[in-house]
Protein backbone atom coordinates (compact mmCIF):
# COMPACT_ATOMS: atom_id res chain seq x y z
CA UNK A 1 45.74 33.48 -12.73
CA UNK A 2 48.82 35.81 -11.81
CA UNK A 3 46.54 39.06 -11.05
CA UNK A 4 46.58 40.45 -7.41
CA UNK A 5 43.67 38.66 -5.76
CA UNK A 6 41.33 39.89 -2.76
CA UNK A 7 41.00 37.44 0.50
CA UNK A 8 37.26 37.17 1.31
CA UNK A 9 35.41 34.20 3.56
CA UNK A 10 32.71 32.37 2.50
CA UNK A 11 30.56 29.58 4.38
CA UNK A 12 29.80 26.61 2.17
CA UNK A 13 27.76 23.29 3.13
CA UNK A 14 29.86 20.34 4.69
CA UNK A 15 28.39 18.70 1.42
CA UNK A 16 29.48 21.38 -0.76
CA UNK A 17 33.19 21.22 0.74
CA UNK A 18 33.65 17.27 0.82
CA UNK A 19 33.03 17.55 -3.35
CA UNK A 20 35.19 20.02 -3.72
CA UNK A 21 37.59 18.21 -1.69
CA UNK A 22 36.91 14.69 -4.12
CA UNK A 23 36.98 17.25 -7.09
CA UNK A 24 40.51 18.37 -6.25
CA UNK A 25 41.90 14.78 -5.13
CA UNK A 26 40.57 13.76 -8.49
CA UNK A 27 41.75 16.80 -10.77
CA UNK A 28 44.61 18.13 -8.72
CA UNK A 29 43.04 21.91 -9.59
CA UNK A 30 43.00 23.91 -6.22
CA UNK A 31 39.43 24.50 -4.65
CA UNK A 32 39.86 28.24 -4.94
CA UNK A 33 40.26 27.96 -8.71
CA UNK A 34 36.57 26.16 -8.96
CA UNK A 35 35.24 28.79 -6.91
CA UNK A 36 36.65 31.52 -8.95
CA UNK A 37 35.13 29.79 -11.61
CA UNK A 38 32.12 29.04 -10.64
CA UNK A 39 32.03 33.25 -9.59
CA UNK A 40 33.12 33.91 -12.81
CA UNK A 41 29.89 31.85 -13.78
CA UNK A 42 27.61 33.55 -11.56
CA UNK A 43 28.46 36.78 -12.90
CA UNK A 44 28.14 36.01 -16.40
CA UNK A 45 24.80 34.65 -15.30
CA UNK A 46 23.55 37.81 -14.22
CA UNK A 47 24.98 40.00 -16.20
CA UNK A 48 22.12 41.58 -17.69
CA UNK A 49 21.73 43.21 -13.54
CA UNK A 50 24.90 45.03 -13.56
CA UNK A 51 25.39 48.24 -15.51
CA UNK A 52 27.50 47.63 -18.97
CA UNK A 53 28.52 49.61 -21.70
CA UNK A 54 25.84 51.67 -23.82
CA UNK A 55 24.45 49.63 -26.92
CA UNK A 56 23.72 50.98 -30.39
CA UNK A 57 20.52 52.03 -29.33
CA UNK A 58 21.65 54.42 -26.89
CA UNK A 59 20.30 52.45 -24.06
CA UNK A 60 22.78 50.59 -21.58
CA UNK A 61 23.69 47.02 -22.53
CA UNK A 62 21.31 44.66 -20.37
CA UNK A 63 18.30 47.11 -19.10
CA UNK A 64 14.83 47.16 -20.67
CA UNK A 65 12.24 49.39 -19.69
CA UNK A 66 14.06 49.26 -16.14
CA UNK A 67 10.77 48.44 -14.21
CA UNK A 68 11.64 44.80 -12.39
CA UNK A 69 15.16 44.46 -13.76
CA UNK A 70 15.67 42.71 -10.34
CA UNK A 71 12.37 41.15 -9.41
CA UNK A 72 13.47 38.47 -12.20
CA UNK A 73 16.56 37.15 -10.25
CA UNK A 74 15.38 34.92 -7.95
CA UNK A 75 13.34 33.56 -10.59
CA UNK A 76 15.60 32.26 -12.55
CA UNK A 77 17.76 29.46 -12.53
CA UNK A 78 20.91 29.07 -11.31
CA UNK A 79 24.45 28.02 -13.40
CA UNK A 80 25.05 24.98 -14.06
CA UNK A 81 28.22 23.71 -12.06
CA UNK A 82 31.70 24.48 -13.14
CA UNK A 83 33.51 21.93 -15.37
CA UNK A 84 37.20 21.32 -15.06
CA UNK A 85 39.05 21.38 -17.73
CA UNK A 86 42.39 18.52 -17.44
């Protein structure tokens, strides 16, 4: 990924950062690359929450009637992890 990136912190489980740490050791892909990833994955996930382009029907890609667009999110399940590719 050569475009400019932004520096952020995040706080992670001690379990969460020994896999990562076994997941790099085995696949020699940096840790920030699976967490990119796995943002990227998030995202797509909840895509139908952030504003998009308008559809055909003249109604913005993703929203319904609008009433509980958000109440949904917790409700539903997360990604599935990130895979990495060799």
């Amino acid at each position: 990924m050569s475009r400019k990136k932004v520096s952020t912190t995040i706080y992670i489980t001690p379990e969460q950062a020994d896999r990562l740490k076994l997941l790099h050791d085995r696949t020699k892909v940096p840790i920030a690359v699976f967490i990119r990833e796995g943002i990227d994955m998030v995202l797509k996930h909840y895509e139908h929450v952030l504003p998009g382009q308008m559809s055909l029907e003249g109604q913005p890609r993703g929203e319904g009637s609008g009433e509980g667009r958000l109440a949904g999110i917790a409700q539903t399940s997360p990604p599935p992890p990130p895979v990495a590719k060799r």
